[in-house]
C-alpha atoms as a PDB file:
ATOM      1  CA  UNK A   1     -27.828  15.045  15.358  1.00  0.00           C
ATOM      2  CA  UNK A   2     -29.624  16.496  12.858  1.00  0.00           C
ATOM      3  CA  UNK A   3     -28.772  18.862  10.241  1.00  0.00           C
ATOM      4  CA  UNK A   4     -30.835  20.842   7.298  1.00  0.00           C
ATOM      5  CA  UNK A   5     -27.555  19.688   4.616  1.00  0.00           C
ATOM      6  CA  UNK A   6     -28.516  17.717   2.019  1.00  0.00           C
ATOM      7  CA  UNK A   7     -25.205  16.863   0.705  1.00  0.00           C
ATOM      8  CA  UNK A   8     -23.544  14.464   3.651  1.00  0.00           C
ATOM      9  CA  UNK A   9     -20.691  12.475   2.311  1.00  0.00           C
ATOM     10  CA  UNK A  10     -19.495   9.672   4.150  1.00  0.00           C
ATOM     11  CA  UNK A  11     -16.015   8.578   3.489  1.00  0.00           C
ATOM     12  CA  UNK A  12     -12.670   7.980   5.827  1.00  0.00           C
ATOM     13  CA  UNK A  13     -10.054  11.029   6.743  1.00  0.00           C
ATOM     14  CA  UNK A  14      -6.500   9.876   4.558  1.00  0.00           C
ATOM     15  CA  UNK A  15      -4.642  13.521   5.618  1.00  0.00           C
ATOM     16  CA  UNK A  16      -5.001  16.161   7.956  1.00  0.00           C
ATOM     17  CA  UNK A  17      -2.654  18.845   7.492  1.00  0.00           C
ATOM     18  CA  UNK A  18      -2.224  22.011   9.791  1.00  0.00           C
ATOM     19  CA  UNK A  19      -1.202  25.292   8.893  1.00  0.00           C
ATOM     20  CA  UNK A  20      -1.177  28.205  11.047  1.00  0.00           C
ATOM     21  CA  UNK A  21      -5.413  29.165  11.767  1.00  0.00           C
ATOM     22  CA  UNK A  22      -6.670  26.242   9.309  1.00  0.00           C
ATOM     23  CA  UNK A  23      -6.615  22.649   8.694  1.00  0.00           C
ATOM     24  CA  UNK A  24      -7.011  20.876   5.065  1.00  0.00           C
ATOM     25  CA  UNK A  25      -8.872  17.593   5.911  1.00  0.00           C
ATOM     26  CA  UNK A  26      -8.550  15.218   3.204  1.00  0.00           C
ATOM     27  CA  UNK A  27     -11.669  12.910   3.034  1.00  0.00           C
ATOM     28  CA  UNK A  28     -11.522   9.536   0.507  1.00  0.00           C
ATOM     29  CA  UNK A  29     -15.482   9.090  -0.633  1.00  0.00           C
ATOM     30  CA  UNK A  30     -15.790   6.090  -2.741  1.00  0.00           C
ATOM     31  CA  UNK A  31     -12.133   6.712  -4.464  1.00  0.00           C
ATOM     32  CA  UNK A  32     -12.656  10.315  -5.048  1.00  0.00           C
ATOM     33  CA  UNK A  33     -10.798  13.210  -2.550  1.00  0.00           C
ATOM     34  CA  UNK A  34     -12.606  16.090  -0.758  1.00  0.00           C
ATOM     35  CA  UNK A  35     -10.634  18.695   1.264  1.00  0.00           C
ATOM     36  CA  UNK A  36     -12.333  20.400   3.828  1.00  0.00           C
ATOM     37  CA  UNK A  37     -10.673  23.979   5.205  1.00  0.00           C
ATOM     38  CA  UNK A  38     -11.393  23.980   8.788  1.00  0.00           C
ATOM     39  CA  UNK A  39     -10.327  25.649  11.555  1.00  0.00           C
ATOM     40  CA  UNK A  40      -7.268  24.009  13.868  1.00  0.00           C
ATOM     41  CA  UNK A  41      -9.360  24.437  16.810  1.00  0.00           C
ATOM     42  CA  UNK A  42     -12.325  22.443  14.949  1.00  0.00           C
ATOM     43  CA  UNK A  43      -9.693  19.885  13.916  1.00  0.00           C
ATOM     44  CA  UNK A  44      -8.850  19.437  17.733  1.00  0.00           C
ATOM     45  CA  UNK A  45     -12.059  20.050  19.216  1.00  0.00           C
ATOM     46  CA  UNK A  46     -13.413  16.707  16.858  1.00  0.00           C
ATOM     47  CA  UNK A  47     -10.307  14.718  17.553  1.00  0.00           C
ATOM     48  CA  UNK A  48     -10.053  14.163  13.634  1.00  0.00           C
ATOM     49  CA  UNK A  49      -7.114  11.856  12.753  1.00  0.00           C
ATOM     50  CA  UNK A  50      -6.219   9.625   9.630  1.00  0.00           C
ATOM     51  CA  UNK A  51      -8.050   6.484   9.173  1.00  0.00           C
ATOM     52  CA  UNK A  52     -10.999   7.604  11.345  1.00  0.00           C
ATOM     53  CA  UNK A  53     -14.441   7.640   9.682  1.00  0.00           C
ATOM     54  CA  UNK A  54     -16.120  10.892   8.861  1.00  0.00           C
ATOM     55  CA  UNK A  55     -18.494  12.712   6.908  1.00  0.00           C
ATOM     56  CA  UNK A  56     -18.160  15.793   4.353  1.00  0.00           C
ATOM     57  CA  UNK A  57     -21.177  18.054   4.657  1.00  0.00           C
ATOM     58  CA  UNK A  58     -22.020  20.140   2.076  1.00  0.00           C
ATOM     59  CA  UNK A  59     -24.412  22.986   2.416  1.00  0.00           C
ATOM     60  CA  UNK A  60     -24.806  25.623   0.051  1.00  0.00           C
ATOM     61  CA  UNK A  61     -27.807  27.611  -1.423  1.00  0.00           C
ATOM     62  CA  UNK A  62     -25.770  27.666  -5.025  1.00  0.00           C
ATOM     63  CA  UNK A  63     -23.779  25.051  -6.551  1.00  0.00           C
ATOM     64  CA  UNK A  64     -22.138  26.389  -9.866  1.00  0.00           C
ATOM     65  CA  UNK A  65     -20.321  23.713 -12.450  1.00  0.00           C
ATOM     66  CA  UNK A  66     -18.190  24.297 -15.335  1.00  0.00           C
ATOM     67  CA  UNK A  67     -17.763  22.387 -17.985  1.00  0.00           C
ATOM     68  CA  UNK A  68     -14.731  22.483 -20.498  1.00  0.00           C
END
């Protein structure tokens, strides 16, 4: 598959938690966390469980950071 992202994380899923339209898929990339908001039917669809392998894509035109 390819995809125009240029941001592809690859980590391992540690918690997927369902709420009533949308999933939070919890993603462990190197030590640090990144939650995904998906869809339940997405979560299903992909068969995404803890401990399998996946990857966080990130595709946006603007990135903003803050700094304190």
């Amino acid at each position: 598959m390819k995809i125009s992202a240029r941001n592809v994380l690859k980590g391992k899923i540690v918690e997927v938690t369902k709420g009533a339209t949308t999933s939070h898929v919890r993603i462990d990339v190197g030590g640090t966390i990144v939650t995904a908001s998906i869809t339940n039917e997405a979560v299903e669809d992909l068969g995404l469980v803890k401990g399998m392998s996946a990857s966080a894509v990130i595709k946006s035109s603007d990135v903003m950071i803050a700094v304190d």
